[in-house]
N, C-alpha and C. Protein backbone atom coordinates (compact mmCIF):
# COMPACT_ATOMS: atom_id res chain seq x y z
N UNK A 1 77.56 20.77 16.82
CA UNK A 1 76.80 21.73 17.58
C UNK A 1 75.97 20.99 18.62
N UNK A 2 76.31 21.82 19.75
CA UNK A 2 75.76 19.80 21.21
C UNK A 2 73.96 21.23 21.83
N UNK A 3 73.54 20.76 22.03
CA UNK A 3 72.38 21.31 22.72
C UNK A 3 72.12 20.65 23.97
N UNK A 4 73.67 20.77 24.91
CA UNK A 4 73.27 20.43 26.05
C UNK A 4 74.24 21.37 26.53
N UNK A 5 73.88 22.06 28.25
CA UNK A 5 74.99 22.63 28.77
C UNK A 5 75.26 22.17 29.80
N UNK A 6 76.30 22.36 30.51
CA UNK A 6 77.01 21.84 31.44
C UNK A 6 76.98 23.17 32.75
N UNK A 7 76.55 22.25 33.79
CA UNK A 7 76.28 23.18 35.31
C UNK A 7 76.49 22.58 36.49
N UNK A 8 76.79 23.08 37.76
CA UNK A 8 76.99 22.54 38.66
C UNK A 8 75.59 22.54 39.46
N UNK A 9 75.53 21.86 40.15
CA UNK A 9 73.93 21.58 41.28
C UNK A 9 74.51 22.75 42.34
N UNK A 10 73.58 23.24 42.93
CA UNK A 10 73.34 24.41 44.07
C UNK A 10 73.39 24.37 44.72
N UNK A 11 73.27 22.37 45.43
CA UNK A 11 72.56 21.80 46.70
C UNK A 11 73.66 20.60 46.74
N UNK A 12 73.87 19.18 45.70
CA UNK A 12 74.72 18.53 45.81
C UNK A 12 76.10 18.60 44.96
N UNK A 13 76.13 19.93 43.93
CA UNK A 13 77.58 20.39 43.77
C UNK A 13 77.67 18.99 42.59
N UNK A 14 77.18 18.07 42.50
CA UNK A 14 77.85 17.58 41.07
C UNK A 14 77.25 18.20 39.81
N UNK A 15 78.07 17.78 38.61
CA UNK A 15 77.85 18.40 37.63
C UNK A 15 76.28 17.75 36.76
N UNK A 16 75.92 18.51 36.05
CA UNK A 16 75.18 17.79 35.24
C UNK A 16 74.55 18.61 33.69
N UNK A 17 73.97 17.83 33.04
CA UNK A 17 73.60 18.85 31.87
C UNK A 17 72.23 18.98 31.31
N UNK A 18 72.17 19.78 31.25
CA UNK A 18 70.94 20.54 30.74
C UNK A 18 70.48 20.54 29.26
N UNK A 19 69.51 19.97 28.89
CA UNK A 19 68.87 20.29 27.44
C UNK A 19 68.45 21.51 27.18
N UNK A 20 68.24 21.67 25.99
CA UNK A 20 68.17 23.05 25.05
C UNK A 20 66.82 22.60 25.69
N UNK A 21 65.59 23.93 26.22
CA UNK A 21 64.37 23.38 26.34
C UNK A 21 63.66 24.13 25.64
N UNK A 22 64.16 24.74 24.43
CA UNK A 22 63.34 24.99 22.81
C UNK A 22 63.57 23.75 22.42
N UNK A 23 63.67 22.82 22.33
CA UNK A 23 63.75 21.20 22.11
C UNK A 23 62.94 20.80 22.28
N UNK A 24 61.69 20.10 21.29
CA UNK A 24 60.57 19.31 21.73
C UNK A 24 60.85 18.40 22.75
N UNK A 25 60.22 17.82 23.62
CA UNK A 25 59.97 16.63 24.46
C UNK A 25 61.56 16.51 25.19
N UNK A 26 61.83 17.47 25.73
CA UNK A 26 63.20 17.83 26.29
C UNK A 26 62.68 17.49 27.99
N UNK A 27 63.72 16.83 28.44
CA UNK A 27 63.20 16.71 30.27
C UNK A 27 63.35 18.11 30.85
N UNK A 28 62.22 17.89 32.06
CA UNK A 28 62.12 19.03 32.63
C UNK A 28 63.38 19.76 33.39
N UNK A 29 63.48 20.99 33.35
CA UNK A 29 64.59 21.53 33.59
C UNK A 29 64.65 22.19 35.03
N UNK A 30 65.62 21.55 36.11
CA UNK A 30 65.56 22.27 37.35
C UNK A 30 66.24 22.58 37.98
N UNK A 31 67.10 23.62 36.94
CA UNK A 31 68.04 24.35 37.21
C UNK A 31 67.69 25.57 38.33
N UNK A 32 68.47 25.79 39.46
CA UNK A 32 70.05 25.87 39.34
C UNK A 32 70.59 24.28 39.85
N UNK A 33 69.26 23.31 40.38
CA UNK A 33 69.44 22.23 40.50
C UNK A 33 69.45 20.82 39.69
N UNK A 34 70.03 20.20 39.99
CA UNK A 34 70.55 18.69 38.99
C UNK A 34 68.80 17.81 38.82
N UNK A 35 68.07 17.90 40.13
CA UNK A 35 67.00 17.29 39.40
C UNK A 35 66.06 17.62 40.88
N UNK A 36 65.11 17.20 40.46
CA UNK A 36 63.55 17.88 41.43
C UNK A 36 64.02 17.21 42.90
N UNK A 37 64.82 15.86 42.96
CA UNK A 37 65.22 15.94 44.77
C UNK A 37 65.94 16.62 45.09
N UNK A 38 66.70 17.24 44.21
CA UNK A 38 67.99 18.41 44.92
C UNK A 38 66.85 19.76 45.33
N UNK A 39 66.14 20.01 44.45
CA UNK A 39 65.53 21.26 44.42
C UNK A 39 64.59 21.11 45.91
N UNK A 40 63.57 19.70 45.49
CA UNK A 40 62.87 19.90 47.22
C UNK A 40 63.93 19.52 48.22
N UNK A 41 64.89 19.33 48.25
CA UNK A 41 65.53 19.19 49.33
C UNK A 41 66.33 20.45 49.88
N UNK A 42 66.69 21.55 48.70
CA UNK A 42 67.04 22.62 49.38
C UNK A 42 65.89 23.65 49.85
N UNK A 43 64.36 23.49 49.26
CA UNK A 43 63.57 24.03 49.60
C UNK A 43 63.14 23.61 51.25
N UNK A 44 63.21 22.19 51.80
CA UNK A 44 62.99 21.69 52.87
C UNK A 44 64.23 22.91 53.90
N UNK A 45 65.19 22.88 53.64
CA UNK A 45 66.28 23.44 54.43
C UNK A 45 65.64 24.93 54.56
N UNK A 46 65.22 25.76 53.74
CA UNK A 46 64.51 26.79 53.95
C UNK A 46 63.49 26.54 54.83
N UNK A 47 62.40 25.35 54.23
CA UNK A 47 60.97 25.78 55.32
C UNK A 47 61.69 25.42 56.72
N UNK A 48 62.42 24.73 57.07
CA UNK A 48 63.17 24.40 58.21
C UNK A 48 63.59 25.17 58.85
N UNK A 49 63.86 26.82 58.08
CA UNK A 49 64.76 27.92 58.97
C UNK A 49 66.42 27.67 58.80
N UNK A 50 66.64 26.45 58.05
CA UNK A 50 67.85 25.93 58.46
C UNK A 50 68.86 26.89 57.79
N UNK A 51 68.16 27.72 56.94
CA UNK A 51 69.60 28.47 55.59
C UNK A 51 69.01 29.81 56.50
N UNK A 52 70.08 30.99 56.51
CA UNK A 52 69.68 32.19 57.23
C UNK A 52 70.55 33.32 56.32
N UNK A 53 69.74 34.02 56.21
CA UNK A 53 71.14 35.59 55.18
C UNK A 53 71.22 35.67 56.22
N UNK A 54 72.53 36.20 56.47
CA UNK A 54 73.53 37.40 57.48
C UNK A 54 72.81 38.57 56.87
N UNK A 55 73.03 39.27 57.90
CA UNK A 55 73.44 41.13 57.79
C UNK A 55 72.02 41.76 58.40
N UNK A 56 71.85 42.59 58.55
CA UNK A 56 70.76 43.58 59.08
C UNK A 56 70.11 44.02 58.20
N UNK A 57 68.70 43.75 57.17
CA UNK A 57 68.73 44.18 55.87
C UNK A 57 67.45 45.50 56.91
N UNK A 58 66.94 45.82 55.73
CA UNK A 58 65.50 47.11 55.89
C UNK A 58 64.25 46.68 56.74
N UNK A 59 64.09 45.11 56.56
CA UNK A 59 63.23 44.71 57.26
C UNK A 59 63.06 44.71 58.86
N UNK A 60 64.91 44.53 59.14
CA UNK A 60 64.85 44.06 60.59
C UNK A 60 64.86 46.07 61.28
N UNK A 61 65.24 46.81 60.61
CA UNK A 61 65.56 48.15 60.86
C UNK A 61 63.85 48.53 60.78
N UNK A 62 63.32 48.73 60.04
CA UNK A 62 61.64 48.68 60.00
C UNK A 62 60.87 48.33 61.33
N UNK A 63 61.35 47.06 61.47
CA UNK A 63 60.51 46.38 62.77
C UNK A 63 61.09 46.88 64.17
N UNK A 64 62.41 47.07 64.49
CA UNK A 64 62.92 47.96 65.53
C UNK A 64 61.82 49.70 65.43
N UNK A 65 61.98 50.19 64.67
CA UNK A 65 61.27 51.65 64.46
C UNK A 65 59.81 51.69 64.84
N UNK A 66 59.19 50.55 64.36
CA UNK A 66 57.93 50.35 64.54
C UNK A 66 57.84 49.81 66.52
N UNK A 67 58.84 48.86 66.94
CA UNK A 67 58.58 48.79 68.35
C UNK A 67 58.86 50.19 69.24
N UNK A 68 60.01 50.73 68.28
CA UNK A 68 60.33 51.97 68.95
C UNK A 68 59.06 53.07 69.33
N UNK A 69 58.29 52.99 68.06
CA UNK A 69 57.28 53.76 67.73
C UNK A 69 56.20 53.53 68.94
N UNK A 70 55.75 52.40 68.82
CA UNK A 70 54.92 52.17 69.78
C UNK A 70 55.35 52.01 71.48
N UNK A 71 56.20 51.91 72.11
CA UNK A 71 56.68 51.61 73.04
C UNK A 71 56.74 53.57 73.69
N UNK A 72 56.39 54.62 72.72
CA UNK A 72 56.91 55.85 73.17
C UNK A 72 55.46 56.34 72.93
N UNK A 73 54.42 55.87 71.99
CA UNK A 73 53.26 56.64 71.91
C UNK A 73 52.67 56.71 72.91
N UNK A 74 51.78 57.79 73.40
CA UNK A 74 50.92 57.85 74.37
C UNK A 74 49.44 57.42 74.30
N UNK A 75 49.33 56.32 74.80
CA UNK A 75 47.56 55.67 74.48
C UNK A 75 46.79 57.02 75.11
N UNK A 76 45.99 57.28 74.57
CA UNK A 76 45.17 58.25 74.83
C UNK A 76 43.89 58.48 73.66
N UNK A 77 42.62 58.52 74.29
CA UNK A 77 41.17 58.72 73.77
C UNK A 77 40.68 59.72 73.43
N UNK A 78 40.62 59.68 72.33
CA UNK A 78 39.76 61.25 71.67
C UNK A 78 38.50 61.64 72.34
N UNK A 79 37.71 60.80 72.94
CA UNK A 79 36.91 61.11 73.69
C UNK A 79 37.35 61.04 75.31
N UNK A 80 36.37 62.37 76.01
CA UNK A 80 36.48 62.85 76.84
C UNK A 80 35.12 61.22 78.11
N UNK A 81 35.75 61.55 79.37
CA UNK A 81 34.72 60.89 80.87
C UNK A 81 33.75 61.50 80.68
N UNK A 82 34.27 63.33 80.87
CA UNK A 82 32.90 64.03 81.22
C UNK A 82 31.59 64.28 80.37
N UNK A 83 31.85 63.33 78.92
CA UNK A 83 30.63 63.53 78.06
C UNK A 83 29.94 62.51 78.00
N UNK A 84 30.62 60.97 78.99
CA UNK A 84 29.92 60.03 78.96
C UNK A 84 28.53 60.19 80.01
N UNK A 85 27.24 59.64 79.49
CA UNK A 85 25.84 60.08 80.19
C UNK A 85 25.83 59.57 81.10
C-alpha cells in the first residue's frame, strides 16, 4: 500500500509524486505543481499578463453597458440658475 501519488506539473509537464499529507512531517505539497519554482513561475506569467482566457465572459459585456450607459446619459442638475442668489 504506497502513500504516494503520481501527477503531472501544470507549468513544466514532468511527472512527479506527491505524499499522503495526513502523513506526519510529509513535504509541502504544491500541487497542481511539481514544486514552489514551478508554482512562482506560473504565477509570474500571470502578474505579467502573459496567460489570457479567450472568449467574451460577463465582465467584458458589463463594462461595454456601463460605457454605453454613460456615453447616452444626459448630465443635467437638479438644481435650477434662477434660484442661485
Amino acid at each position: 500500500m504506497g502513500h504516494m501519488t503520481k501527477r503531472t506539473c501544470a507549468y513544466c509537464r514532468h511527472n512527479y509524486q506527491v505524499a499522503d499529507q495526513t502523513l506526519p512531517n510529509t513535504a509541502k505539497d504544491y500541487s497542481p505543481f511539481c514544486s514552489k519554482r514551478c508554482a512562482d513561475a506560473d504565477l509570474m506569467h500571470w502578474l505579467k499578463g502573459e496567460y489570457v482566457i479567450s472568449g467574451t465572459g460577463a465582465l467584458a459585456a458589463d463594462a461595454a453597458e456601463v460605457e454605453g450607459a454613460a456615453a447616452s446619459a444626459e448630465l443635467s442638475s437638479p438644481f435650477d440658475d434662477k434660484d442661485a442668489v
